[in-house]
C-alpha atoms as a PDB file:
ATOM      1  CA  UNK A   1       4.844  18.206   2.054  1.00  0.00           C
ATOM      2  CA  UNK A   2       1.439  16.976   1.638  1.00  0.00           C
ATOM      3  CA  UNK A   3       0.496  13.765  -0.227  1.00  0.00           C
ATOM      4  CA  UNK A   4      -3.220  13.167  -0.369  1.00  0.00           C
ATOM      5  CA  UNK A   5      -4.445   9.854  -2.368  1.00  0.00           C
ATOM      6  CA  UNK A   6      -7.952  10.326  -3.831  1.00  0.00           C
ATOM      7  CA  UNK A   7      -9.343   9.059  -7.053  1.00  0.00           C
ATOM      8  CA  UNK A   8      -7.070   8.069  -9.692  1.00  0.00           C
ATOM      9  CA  UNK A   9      -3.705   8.640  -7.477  1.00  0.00           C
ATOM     10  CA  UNK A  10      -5.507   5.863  -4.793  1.00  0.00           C
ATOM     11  CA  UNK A  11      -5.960   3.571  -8.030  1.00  0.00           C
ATOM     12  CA  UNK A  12      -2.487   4.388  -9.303  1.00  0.00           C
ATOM     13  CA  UNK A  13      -1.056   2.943  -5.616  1.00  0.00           C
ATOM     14  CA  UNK A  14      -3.703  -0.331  -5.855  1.00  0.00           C
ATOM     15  CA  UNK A  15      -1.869  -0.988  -8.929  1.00  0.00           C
ATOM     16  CA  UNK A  16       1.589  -0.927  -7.339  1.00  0.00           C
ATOM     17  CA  UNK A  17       2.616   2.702  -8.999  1.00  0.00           C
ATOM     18  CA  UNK A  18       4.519   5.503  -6.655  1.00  0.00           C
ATOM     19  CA  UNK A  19       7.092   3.445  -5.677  1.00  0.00           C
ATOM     20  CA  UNK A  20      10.294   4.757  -4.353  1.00  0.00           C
ATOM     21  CA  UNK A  21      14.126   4.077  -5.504  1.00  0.00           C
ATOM     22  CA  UNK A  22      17.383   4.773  -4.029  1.00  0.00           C
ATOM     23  CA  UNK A  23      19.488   2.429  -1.760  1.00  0.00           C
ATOM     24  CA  UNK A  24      17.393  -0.632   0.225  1.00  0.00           C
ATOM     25  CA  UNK A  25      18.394  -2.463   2.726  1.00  0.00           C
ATOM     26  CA  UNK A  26      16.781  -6.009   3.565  1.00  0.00           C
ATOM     27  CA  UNK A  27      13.830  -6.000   6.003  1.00  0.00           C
ATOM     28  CA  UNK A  28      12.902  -9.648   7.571  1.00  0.00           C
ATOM     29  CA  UNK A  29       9.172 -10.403   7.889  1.00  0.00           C
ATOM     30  CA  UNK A  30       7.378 -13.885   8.543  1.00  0.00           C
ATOM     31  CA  UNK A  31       7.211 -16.515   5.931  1.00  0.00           C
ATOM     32  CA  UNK A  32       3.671 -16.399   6.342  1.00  0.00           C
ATOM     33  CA  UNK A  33       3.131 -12.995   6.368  1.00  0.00           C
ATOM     34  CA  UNK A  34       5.306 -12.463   2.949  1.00  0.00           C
ATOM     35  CA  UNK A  35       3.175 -15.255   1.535  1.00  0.00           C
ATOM     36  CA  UNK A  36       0.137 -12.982   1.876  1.00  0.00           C
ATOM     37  CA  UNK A  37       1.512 -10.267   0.382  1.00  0.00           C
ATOM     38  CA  UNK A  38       2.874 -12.251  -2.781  1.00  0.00           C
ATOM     39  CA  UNK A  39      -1.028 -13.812  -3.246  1.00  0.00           C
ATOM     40  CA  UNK A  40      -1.831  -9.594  -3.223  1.00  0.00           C
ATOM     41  CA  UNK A  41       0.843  -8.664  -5.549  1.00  0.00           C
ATOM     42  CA  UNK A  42       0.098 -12.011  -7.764  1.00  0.00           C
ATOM     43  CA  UNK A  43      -3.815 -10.789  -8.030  1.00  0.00           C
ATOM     44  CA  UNK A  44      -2.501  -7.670  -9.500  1.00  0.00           C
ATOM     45  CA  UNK A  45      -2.551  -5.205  -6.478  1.00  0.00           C
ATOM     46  CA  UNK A  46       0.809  -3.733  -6.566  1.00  0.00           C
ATOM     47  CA  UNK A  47       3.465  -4.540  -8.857  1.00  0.00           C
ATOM     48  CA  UNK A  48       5.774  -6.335  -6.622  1.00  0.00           C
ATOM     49  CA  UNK A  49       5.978  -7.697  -2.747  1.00  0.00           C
ATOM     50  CA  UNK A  50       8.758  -4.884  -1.735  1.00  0.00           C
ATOM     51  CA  UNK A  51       6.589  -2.146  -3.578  1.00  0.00           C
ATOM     52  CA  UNK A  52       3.426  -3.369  -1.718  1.00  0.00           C
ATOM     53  CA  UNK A  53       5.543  -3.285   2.052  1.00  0.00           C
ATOM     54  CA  UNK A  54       7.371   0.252   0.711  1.00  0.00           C
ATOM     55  CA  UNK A  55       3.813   1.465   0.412  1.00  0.00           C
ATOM     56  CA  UNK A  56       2.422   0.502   3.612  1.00  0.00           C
ATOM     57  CA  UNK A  57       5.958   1.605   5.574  1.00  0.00           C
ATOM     58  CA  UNK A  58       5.720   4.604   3.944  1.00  0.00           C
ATOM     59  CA  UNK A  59       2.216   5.534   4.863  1.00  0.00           C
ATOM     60  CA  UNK A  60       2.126   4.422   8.612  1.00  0.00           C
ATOM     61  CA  UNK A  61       4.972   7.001   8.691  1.00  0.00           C
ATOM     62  CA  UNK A  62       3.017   9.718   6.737  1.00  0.00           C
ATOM     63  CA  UNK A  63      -0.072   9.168   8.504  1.00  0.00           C
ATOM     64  CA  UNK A  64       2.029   9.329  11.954  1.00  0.00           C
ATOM     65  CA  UNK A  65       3.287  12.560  10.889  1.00  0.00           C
ATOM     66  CA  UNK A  66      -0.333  13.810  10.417  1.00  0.00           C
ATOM     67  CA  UNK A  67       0.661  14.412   6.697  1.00  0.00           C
ATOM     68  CA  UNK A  68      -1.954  12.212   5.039  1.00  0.00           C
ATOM     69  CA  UNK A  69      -5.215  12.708   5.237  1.00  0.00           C
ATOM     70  CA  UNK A  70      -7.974  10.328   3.394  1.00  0.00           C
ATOM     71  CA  UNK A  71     -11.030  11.040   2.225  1.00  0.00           C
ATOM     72  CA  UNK A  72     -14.393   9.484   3.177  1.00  0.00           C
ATOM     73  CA  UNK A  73     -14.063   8.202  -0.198  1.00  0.00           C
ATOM     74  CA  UNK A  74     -10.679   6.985  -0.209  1.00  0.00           C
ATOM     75  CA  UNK A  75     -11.332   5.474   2.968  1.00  0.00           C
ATOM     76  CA  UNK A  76     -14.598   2.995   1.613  1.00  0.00           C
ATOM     77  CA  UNK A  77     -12.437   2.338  -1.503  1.00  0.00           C
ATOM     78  CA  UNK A  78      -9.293   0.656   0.834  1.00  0.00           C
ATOM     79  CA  UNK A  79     -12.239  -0.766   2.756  1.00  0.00           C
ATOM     80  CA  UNK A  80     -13.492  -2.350  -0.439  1.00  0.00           C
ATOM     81  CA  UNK A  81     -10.390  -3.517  -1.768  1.00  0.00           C
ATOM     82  CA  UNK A  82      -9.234  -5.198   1.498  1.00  0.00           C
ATOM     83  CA  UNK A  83     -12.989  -6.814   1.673  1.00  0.00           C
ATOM     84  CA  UNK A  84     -12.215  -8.047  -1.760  1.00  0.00           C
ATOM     85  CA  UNK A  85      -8.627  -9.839  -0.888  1.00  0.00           C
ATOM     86  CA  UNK A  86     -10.244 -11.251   1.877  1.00  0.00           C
ATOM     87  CA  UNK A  87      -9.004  -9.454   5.093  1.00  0.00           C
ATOM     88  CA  UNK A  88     -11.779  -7.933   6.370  1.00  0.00           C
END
């Protein structure tokens, strides 16, 4: 299975759409570190703070697996958008 974000799908996932259902179980982070992620999700980058860690799980394995492959492109725009929520 491939699953390549460019353009609109990359914009789609900035706005917290592609997320997964099915069973969850809880996963304990850091106060501080959930904190973060609830100022992202509050300024409108995904549409809630499990979505946003879902995302980012979900990924890491994908990219591990050599399944997802980003674009030049795709790569300034995540670039750009973590400039603009101040983490780089």
């Amino acid at each position: 299975m491939e699953n390549n974000i460019t353009g609109a799908g990359l914009q789609q996932v900035f706005r917290g759409g592609g997320a997964m259902t099915g069973d969850k179980v809880p996963i304990y982070i850091k106060k501080e570190l959930y904190d973060k992620i609830k100022k992202i999700v509050e300024e409108g980058g995904f549409s809630s703070v499990e979505d946003f860690i879902e995302y980012l799980i979900e990924q890491a394995i994908e990219m591990g697996e050599g399944e997802t492959e980003f674009t030049p492109e795709d790569k300034d725009k995540v670039s750009e958008r973590l400039k603009d929520l101040g983490y780089i």
